[in-house]
Protein backbone atom coordinates (compact mmCIF):
# COMPACT_ATOMS: atom_id res chain seq x y z
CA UNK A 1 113.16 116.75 24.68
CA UNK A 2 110.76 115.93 27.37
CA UNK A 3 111.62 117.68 31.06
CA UNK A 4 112.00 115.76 34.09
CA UNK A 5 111.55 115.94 37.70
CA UNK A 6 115.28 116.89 38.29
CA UNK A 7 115.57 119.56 35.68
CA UNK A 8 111.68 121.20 35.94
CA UNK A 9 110.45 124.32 34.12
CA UNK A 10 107.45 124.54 36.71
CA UNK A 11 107.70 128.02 37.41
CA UNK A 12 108.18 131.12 35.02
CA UNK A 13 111.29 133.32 34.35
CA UNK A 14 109.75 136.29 34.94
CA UNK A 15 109.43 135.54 38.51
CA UNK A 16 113.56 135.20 38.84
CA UNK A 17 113.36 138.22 36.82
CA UNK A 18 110.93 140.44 39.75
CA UNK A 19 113.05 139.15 42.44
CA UNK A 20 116.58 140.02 40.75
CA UNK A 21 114.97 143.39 40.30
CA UNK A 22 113.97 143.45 44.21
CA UNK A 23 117.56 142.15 45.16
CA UNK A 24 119.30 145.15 42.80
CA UNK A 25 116.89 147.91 44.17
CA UNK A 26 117.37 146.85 47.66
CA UNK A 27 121.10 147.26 47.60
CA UNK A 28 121.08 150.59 45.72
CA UNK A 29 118.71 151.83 48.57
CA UNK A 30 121.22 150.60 51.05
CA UNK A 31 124.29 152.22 49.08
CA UNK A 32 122.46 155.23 48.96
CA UNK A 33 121.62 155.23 52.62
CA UNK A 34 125.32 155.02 53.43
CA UNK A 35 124.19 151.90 55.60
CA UNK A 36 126.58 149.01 56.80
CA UNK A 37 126.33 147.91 53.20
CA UNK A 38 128.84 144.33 53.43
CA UNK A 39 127.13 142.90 56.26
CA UNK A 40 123.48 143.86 54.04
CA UNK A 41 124.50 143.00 50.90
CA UNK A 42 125.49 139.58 52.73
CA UNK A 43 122.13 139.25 54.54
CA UNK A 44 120.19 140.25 51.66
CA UNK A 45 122.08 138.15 48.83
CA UNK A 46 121.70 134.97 51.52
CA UNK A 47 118.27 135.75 51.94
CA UNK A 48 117.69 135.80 47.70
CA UNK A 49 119.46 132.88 47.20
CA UNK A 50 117.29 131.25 49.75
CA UNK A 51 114.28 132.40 48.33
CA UNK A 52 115.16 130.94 44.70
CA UNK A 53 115.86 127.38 45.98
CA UNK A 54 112.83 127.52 47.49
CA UNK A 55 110.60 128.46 44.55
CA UNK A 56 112.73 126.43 42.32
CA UNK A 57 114.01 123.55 44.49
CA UNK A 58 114.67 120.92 42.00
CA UNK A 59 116.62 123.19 39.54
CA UNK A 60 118.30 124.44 42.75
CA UNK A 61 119.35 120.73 43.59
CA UNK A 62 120.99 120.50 40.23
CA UNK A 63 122.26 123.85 40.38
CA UNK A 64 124.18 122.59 42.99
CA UNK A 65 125.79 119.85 41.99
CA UNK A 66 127.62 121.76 39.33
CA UNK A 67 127.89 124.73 41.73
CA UNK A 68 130.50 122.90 43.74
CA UNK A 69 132.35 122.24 40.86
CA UNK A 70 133.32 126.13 39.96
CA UNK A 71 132.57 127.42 43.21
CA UNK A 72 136.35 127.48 43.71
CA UNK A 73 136.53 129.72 40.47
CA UNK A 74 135.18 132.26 42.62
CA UNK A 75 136.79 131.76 45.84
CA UNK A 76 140.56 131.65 44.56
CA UNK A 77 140.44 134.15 41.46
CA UNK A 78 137.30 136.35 40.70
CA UNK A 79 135.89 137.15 44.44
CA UNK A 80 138.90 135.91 47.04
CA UNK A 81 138.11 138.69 49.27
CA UNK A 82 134.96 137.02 49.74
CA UNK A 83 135.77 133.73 50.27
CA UNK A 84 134.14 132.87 53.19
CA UNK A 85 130.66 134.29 52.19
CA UNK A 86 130.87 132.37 49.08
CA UNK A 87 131.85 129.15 50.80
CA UNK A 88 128.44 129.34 52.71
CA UNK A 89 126.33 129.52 48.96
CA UNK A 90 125.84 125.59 49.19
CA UNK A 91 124.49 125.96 52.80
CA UNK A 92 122.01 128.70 51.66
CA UNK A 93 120.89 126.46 48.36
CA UNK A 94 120.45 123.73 50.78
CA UNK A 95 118.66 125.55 53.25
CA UNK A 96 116.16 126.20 50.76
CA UNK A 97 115.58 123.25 49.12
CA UNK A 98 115.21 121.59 52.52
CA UNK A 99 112.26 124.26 53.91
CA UNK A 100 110.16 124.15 50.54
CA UNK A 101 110.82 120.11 50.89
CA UNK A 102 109.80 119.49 54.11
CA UNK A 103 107.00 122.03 54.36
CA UNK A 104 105.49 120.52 51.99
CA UNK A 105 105.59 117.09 53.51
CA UNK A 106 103.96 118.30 56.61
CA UNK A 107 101.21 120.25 54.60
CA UNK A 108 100.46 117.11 52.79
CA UNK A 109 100.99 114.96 55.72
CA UNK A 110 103.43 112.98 54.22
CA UNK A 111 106.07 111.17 55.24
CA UNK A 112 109.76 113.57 55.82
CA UNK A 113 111.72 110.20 55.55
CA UNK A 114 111.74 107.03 54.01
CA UNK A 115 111.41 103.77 56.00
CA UNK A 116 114.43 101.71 56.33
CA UNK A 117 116.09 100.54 59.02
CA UNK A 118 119.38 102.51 58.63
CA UNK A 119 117.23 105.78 60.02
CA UNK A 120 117.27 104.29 63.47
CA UNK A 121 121.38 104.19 63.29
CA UNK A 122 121.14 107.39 61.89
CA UNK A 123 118.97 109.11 64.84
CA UNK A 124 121.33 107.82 67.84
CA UNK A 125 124.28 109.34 66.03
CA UNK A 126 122.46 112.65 66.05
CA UNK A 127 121.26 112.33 69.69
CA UNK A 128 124.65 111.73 70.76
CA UNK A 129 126.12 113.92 68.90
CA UNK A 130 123.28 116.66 70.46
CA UNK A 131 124.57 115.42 73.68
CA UNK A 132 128.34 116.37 72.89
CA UNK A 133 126.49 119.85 71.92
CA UNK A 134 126.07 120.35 75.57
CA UNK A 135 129.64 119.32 76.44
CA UNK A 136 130.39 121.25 79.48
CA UNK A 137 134.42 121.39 78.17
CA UNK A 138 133.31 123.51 74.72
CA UNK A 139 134.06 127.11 75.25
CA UNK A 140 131.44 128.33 73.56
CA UNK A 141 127.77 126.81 72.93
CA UNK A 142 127.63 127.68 69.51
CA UNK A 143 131.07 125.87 68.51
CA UNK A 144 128.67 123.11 69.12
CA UNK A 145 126.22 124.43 67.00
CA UNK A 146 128.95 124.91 64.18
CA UNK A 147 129.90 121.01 64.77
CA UNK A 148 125.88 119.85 64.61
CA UNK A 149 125.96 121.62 60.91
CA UNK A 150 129.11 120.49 59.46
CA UNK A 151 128.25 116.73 60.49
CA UNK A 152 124.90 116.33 59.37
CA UNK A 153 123.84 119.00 57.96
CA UNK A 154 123.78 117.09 54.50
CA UNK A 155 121.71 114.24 55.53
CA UNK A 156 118.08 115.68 54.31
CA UNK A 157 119.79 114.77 50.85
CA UNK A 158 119.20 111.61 51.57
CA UNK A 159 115.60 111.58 51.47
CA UNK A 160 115.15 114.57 49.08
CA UNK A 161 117.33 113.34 46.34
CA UNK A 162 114.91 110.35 45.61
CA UNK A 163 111.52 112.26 44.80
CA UNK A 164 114.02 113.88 41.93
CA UNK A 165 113.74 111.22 39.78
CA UNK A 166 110.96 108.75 38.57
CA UNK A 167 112.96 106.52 36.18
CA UNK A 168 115.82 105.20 35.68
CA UNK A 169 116.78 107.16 32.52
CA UNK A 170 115.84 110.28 34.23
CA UNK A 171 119.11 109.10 36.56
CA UNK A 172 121.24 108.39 33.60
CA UNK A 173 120.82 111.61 31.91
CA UNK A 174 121.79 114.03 34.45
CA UNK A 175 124.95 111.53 35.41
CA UNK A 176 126.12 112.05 31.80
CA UNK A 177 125.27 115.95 32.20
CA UNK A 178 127.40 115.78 35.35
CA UNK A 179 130.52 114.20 33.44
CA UNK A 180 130.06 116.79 30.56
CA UNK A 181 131.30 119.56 33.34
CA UNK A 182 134.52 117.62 34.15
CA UNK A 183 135.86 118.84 30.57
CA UNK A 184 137.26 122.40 31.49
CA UNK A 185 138.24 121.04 35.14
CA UNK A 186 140.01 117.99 33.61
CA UNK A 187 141.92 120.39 31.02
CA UNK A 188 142.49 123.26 33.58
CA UNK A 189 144.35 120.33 36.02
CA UNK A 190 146.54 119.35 33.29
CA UNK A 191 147.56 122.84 32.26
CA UNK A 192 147.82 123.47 36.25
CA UNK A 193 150.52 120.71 36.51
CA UNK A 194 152.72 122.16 33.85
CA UNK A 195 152.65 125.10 35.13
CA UNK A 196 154.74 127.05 37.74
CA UNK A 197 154.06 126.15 41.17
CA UNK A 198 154.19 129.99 42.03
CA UNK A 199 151.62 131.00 39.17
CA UNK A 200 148.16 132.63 39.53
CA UNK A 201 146.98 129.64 38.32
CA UNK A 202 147.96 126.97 41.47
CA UNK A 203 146.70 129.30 44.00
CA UNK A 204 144.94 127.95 46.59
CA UNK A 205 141.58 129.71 48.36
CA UNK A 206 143.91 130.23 51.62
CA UNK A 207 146.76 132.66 51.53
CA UNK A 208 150.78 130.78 51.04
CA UNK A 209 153.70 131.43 50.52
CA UNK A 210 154.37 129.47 46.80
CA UNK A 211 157.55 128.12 48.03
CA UNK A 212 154.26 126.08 50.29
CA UNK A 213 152.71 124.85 47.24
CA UNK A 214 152.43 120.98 47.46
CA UNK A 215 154.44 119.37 44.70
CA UNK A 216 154.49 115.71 43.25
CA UNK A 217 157.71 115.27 42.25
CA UNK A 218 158.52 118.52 40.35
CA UNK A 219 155.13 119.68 39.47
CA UNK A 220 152.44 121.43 41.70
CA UNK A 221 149.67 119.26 42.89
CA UNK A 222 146.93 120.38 41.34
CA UNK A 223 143.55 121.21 42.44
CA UNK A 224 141.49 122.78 39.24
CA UNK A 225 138.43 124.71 40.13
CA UNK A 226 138.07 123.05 43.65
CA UNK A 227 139.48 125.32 46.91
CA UNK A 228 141.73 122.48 48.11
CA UNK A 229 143.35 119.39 47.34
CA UNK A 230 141.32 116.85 49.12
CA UNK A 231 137.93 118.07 47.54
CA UNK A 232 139.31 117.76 43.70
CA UNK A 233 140.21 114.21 44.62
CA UNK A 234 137.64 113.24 45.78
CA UNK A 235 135.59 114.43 42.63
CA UNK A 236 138.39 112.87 40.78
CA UNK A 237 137.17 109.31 42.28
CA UNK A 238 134.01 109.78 41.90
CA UNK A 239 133.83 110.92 38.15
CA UNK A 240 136.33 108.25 37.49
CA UNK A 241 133.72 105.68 39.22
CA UNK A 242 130.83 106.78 36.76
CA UNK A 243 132.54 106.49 33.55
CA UNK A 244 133.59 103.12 34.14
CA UNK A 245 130.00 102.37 35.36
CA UNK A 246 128.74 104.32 32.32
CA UNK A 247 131.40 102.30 30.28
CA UNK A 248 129.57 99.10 31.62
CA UNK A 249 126.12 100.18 30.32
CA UNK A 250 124.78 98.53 26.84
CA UNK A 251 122.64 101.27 25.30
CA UNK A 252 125.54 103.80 24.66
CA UNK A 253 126.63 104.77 21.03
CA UNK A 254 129.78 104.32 20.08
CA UNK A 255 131.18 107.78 19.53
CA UNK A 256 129.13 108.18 23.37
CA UNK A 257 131.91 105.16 24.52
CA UNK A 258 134.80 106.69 22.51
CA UNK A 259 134.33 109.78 24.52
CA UNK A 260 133.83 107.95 27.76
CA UNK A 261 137.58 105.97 26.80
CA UNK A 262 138.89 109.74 26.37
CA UNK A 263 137.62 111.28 29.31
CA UNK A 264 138.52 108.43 32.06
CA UNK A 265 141.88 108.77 30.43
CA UNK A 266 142.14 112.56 31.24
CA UNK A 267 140.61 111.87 34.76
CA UNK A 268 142.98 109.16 35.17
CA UNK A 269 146.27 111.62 34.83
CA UNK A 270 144.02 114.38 36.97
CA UNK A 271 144.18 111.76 39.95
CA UNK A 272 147.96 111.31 39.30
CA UNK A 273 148.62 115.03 39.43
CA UNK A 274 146.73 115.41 42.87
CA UNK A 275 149.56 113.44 44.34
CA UNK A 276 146.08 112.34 46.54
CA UNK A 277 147.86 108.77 47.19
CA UNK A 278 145.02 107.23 48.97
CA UNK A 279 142.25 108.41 46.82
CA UNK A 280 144.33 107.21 43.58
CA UNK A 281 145.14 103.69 44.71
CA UNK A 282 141.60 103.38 46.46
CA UNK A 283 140.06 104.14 42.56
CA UNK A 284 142.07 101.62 41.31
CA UNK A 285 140.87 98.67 43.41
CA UNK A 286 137.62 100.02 43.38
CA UNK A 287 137.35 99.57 39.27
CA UNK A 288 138.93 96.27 39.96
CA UNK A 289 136.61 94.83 42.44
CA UNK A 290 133.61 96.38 40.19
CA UNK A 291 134.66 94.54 37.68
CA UNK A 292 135.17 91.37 40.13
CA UNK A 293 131.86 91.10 41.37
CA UNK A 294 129.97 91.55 38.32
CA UNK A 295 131.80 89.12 36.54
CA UNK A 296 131.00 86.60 39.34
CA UNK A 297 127.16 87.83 40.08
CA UNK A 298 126.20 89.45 37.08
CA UNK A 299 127.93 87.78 34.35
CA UNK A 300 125.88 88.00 31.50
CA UNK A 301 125.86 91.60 32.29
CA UNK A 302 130.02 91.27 32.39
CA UNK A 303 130.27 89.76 28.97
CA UNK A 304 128.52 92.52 27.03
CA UNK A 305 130.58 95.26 28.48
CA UNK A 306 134.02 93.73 28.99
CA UNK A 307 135.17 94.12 25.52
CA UNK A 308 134.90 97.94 26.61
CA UNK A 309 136.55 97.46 29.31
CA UNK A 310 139.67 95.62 27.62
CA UNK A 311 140.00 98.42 25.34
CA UNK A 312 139.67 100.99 28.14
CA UNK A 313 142.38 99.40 30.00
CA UNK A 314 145.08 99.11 26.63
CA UNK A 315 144.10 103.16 26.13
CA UNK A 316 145.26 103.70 29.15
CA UNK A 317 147.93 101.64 29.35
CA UNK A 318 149.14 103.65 26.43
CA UNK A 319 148.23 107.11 27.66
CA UNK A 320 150.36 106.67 30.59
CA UNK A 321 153.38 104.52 29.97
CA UNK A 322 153.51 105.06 26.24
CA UNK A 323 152.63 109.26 25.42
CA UNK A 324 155.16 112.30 26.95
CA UNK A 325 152.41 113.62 29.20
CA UNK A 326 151.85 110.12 30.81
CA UNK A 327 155.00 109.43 31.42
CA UNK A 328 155.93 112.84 33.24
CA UNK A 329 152.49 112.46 35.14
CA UNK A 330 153.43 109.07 36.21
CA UNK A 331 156.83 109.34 36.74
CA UNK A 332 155.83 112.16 39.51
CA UNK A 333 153.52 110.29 41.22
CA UNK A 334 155.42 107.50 41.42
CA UNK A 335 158.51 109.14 42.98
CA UNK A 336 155.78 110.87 45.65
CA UNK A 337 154.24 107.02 46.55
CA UNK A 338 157.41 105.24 46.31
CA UNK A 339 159.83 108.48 47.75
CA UNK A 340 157.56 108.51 51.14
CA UNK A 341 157.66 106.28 53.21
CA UNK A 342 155.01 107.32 55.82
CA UNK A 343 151.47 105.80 53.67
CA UNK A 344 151.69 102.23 55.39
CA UNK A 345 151.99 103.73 59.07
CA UNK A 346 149.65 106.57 58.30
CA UNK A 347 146.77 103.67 57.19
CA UNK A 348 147.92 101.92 60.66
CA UNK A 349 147.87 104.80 62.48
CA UNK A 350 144.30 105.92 61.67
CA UNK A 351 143.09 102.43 63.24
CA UNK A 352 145.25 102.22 66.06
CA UNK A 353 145.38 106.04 67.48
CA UNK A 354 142.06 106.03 68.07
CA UNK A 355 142.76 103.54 70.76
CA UNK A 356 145.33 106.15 72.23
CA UNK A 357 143.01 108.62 72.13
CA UNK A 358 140.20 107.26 74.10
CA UNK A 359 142.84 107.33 77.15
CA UNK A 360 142.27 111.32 76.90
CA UNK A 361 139.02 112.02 75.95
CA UNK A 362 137.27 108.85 77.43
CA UNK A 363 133.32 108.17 76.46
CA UNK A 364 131.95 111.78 76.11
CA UNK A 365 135.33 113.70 74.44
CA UNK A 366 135.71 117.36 74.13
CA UNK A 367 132.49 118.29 72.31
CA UNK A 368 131.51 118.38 68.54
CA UNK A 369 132.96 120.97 66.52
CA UNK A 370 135.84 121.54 68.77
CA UNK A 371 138.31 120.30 66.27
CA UNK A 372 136.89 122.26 62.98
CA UNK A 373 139.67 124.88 62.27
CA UNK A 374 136.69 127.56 61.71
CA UNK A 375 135.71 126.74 65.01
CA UNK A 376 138.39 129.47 66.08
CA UNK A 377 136.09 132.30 64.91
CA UNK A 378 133.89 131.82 67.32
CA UNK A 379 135.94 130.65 70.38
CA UNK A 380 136.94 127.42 69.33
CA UNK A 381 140.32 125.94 71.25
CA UNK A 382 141.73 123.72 68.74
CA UNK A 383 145.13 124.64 69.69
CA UNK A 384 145.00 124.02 73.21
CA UNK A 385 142.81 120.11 71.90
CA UNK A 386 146.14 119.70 69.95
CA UNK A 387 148.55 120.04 72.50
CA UNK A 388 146.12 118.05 75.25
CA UNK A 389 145.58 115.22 72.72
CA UNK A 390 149.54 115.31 71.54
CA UNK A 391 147.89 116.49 68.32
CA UNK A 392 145.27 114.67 65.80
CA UNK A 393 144.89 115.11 61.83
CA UNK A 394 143.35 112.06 60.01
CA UNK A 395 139.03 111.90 60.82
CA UNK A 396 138.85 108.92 63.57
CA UNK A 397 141.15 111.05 65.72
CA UNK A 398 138.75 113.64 65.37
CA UNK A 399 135.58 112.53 66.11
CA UNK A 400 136.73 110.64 68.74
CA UNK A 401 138.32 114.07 70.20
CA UNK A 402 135.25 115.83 69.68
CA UNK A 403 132.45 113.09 70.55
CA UNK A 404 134.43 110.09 72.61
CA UNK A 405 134.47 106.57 71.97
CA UNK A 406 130.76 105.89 71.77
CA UNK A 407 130.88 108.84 68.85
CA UNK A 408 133.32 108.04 67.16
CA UNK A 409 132.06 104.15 67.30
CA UNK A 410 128.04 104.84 66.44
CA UNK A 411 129.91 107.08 63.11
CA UNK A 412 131.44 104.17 61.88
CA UNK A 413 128.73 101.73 62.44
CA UNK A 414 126.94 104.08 60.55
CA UNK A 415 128.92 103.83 57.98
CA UNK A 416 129.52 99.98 57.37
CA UNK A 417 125.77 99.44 57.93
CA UNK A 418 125.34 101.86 54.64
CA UNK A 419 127.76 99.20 52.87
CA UNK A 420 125.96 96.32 53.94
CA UNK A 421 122.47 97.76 52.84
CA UNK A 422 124.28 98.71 49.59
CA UNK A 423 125.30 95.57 49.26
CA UNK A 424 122.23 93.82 49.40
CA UNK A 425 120.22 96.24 47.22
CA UNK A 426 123.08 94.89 44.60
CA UNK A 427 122.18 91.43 45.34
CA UNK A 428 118.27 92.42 45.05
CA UNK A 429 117.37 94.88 42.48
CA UNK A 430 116.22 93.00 39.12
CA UNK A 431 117.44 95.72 36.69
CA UNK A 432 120.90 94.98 35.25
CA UNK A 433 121.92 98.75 35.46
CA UNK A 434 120.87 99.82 38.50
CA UNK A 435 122.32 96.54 40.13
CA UNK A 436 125.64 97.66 38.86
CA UNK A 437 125.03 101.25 40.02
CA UNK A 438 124.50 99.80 43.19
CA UNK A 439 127.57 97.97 43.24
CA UNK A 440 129.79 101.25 42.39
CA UNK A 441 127.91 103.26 45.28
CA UNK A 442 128.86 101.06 47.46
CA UNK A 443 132.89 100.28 46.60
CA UNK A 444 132.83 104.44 46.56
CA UNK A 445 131.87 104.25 50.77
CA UNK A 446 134.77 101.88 51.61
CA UNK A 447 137.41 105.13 51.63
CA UNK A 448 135.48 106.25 54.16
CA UNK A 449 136.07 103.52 56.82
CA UNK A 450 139.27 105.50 57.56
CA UNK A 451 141.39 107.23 55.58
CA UNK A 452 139.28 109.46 53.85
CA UNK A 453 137.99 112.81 55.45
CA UNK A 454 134.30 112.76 55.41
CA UNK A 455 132.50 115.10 58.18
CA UNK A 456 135.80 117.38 57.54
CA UNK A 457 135.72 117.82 53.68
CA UNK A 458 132.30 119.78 52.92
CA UNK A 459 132.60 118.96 48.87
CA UNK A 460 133.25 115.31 50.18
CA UNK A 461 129.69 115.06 52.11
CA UNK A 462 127.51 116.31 49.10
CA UNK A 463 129.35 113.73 47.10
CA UNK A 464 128.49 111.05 49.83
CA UNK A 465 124.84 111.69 50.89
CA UNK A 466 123.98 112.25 47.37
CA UNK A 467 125.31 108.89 46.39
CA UNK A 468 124.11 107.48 49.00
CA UNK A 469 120.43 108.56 48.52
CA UNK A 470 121.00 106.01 45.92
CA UNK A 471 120.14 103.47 48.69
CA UNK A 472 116.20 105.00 48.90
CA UNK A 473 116.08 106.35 45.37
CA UNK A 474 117.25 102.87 43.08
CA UNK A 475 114.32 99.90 44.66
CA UNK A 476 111.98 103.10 43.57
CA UNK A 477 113.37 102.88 40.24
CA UNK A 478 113.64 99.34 39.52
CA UNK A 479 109.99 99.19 40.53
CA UNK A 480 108.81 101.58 37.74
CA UNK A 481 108.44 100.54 33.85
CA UNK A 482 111.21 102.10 32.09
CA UNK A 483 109.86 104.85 29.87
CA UNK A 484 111.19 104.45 25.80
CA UNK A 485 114.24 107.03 25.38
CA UNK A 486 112.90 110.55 23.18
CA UNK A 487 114.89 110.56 19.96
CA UNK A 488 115.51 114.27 20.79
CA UNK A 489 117.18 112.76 24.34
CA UNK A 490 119.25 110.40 22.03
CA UNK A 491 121.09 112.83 19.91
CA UNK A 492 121.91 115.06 23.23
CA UNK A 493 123.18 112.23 25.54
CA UNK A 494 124.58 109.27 22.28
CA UNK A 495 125.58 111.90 20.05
């Protein structure tokens, strides 16, 4: 099997060997020295991992998507005491990738970004968010730092992610690679439900009491190898979101589909067993409006994959209403969506509080990064912000607390102008595939109008800029003549 771009072997093994060897002898001398040896070990491991996405940066771009998936592994059960170090891996990776990127740009005197007209939108948010950097009400300049990070410290993705790929095959493969992982996290959520809310196994990366555990119905809402909740949902969506897409595609094998029907099944019940209301019910229309607008602008395209999708939707039909596992699942989230009845004002409220906020905070709010709960380790006041605001949970309320109203409304024009570009690469590209790949990118986004945590939830925003990097990376892809598939590629990826 041919390499590609995304998954290179352009530099040898011996030179991760040398520089594991440097890393081990280093700490040993440190040990030995009786030295401050947590905070070095920390420096030093931050510094290695550095080093290796920036020798290897497109292996360390795919080491990272499946990084976030068992990062939690680590966090919860192997290494909790060191949490918080571990949380910061992705940053590191990043950090990398980004220097050995973008040095090499400016070497070559290339372009950093790509030219669209989104980057303009994209620039004023940053300015102004710069500007809340300097707000005079933060109580410490570098909770303003912190805020600059978590909001955008993602976006290089979006320019990155497209010189990863030069066909569209290259794209399909590692999406199937991605959607092999979900096995074991797809299994470990189902055994996670039937299990004990108090067990080892439900514990979350922060410390509760397991009378605290979050329940649907009787069983424990689960969260597999992710730290939270919120972050295994939204994986949950977006897996779900690719297999249909996948499902949709032409060139598949059978036993390749058969396994696709299986899997969106499992991820199906996963959803469920998050008790994530919004996330599961936004899926759901989402598959239904994919399926809407290609049978009305891509119907030829509709006809050869809606067989699939009829017997994807009786499979599941009997998975959940018609097998003892389905039915518990079901039954539980059911009595959690139809037992509260606070998901109609919450969806009001996050479009209409804003409104009440902007009363307090008024044009330039409290500064960015004031309402991140790790803000408190370095000053923050997010407890005095939640009794001056009367208190603030869902994202809008947020940004508008920590930039004002021009923040919080440059974020969300942001936002809907990424859906409208989205939408008209759908309506342009020529290639049948990547039209429809277009189309699912862009129902994924909608969540985000609202409900949905984005700047908030760090799994969430390497999820989001990744997809959409789709935006520079697909017009580059429907330009280029598709290579023929390697037989070797065909027995890995169509069994």
């Amino acid at each position: 099997m041919k390499d590609h771009k995304f998954i290179s072997r352009d530099k040898p093994i011996v030179t991760i060997i040398l520089l594991g060897a440097f890393f081990i002898a280093y700490e040993l001398s440190v040990l030995s020295l009786k030295m401050d040896s947590p905070i070095h070990f920390t420096v030093v491991t931050f510094v290695f991992i550095a080093l290796l996405s920036y020798l290897f940066w497109k292996r360390a771009l795919n080491l990272l998507m499946v990084w976030i998936l068992f990062v939690g592994v680590f966090r919860k059960w192997l290494l909790p005491g060191l949490a918080e170090i571990i949380f910061l891996f992705s940053y590191i990776i990043l950090a990398g990738v980004y220097i050995k990127f973008f040095t090499e740009r400016l070497l070559k005197r290339d372009a950093i970004t790509i030219k669209h007209p989104v980057n303009i939108f994209i620039l004023i948010q940053i300015i102004w968010a710069v500007a809340c950097m300097l707000n005079p009400q933060l109580p410490n300049p570098l909770v303003g730092v912190l805020g600059v990070i978590i909001h955008f410290f993602y976006i290089p993705m979006l320019y990155i992610i497209p010189n990863a790929f030069n066909t569209k095959e290259e794209l399909l493969k590692v999406l199937r690679i991605f959607i092999f992982f979900s096995i074991p996290l797809l299994i470990l959520g189902i055994i996670q439900f039937f299990s004990p809310a108090d067990s080892l196994i439900n514990k979350y990366v922060s410390e509760v009491n397991p009378v605290d555990i979050a329940l649907v119905g009787n069983f424990p809402r689960i969260t597999s190898t992710f730290a939270y909740l919120s972050g295994y949902a939204t994986y949950l969506s977006v897996l779900i979101l690719l297999i249909v897409y996948l499902l949709s595609l032409r060139k598949d094998s059978i036993v390749f589909n058969g396994f696709l029907f299986i899997l969106l099944g499992f991820a199906i019940l996963n959803i469920m067993m998050t008790g994530s209301r919004g996330p599961t019910i936004f899926t759901f229309i989402c598959i239904i409006f994919y399926m809407f607008f290609t049978g009305i602008f891509n119907a030829k395209f509709f006809k050869k994959s809606f067989f699939r999708f009829i017997i994807a939707g009786l499979f599941l039909l009997f998975l959940v209403f018609y097998t003892p596992i389905g039915q518990k699942v079901y039954g539980a989230f059911m009595e959690r969506t139809t037992g509260s009845e606070d998901l109609l004002p919450r969806l009001i409220g996050t479009y209409t509080a804003p409104f009440i906020f902007a009363q307090i905070v008024g044009v330039y709010g409290f500064g960015i990064g004031s309402t991140y709960p790790g803000s408190e380790i370095i000053g923050g006041n997010i407890n005095r912000l939640q009794v001056i605001t009367g208190g603030f949970e869902e994202e809008p309320e947020r940004i508008i607390v920590e930039m004002g109203i021009i923040g919080l409304a440059v974020a969300f024009l942001v936002r809907i102008l990424f859906i409208y570009y989205f939408w008209r690469l759908y309506r342009t590209l020529k290639d049948e595939d990547l039209k429809s790949l277009a189309l699912i990118s862009m129902l994924f986004q909608i969540q985000f109008l609202g409900l949905q945590s984005l700047f908030f939830n760090h799994t969430t925003l390497i999820f989001y800029w990744f997809i959409l990097s789709f935006l520079f990376l697909l017009p580059k892809l429907d330009k280029k003549k598709e290579k023929p598939e390697d037989e070797g590629d065909r027995k890995i990826f169509n069994y």
